[in-house]
Protein backbone atom coordinates (compact mmCIF):
# COMPACT_ATOMS: atom_id res chain seq x y z
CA UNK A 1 127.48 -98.35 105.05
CA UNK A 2 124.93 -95.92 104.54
CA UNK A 3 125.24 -92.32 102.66
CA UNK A 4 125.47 -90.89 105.70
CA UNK A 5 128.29 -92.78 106.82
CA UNK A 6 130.12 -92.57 103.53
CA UNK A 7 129.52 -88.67 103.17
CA UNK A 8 131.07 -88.33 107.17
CA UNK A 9 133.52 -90.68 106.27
CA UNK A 10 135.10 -88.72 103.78
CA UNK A 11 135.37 -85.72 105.93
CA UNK A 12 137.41 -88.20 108.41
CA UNK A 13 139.88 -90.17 105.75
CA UNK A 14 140.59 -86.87 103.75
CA UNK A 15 140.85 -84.40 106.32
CA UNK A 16 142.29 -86.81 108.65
CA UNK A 17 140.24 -86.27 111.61
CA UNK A 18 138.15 -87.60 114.20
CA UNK A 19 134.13 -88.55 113.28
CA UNK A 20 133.27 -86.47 116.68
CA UNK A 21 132.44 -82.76 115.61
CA UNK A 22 132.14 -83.66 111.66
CA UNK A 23 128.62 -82.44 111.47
CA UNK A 24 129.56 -79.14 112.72
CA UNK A 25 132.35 -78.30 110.31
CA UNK A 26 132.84 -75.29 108.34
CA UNK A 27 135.82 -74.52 105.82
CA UNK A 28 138.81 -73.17 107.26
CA UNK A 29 137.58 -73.50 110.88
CA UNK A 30 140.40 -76.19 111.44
CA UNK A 31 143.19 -76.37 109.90
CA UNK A 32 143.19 -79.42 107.72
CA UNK A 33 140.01 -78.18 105.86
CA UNK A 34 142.49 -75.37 103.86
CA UNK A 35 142.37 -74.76 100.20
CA UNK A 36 144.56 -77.70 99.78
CA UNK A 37 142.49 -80.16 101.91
CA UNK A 38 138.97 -78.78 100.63
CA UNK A 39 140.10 -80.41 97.34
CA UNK A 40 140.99 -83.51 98.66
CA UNK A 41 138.16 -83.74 100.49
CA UNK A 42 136.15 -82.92 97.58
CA UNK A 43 137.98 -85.79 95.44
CA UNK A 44 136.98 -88.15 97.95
CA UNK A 45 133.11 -87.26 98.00
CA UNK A 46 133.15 -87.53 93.96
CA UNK A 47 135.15 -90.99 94.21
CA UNK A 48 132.71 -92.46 97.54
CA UNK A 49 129.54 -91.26 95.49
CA UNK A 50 131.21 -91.63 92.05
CA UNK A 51 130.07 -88.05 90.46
CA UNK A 52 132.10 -85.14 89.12
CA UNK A 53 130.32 -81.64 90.42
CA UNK A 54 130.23 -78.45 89.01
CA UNK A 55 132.84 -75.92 89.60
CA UNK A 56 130.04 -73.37 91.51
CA UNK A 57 129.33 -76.44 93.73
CA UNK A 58 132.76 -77.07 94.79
CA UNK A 59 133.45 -72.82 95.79
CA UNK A 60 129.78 -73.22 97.37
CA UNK A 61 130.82 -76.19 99.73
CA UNK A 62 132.14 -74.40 102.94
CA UNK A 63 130.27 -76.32 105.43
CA UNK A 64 129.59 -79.94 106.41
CA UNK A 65 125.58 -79.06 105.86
CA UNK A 66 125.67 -76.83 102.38
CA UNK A 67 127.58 -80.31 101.39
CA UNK A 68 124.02 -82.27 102.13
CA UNK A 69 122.74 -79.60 100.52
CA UNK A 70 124.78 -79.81 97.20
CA UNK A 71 125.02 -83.73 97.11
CA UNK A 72 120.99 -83.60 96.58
CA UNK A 73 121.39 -81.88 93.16
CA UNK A 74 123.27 -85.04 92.57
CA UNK A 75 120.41 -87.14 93.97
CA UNK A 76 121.91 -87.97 97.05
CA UNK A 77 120.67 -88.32 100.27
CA UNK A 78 122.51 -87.66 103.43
């Protein structure tokens, strides 16, 4: 499994959704990704890619694309 695949697949097991439309996501546009699921969801990106990020990196990820954008401070490519 590639980055790619891990990073989406985190999305899908913590948010509990479908792959279809993962790329797309934004925070709070469905209803899983609340408060309460945007930390579970970013539990399981630290544990799949085993880093801890900053605090300003966790209230800046509100999209499925300023995630790539954030895992690359953490040299990781989507």
């Amino acid at each position: 499994m590639n980055n790619k695949e891990k990073y989406i697949q985190a999305f899908v097991e913590s948010l509990e959704i479908d792959k279809e439309g993962v790329e797309k996501l934004e925070y709070q546009a469905i209803t899983q990704w609340d408060s309460v699921g945007h930390m579970g969801l970013i539990a399981a990106i630290e544990d799949v890619f085993d880093i801890m990020m900053d605090t300003d990196d966790i209230i800046d990820f509100n999209s499925y694309e300023k995630g790539v954008e954030i895992l690359k401070k953490y040299n990781i490519d989507i």
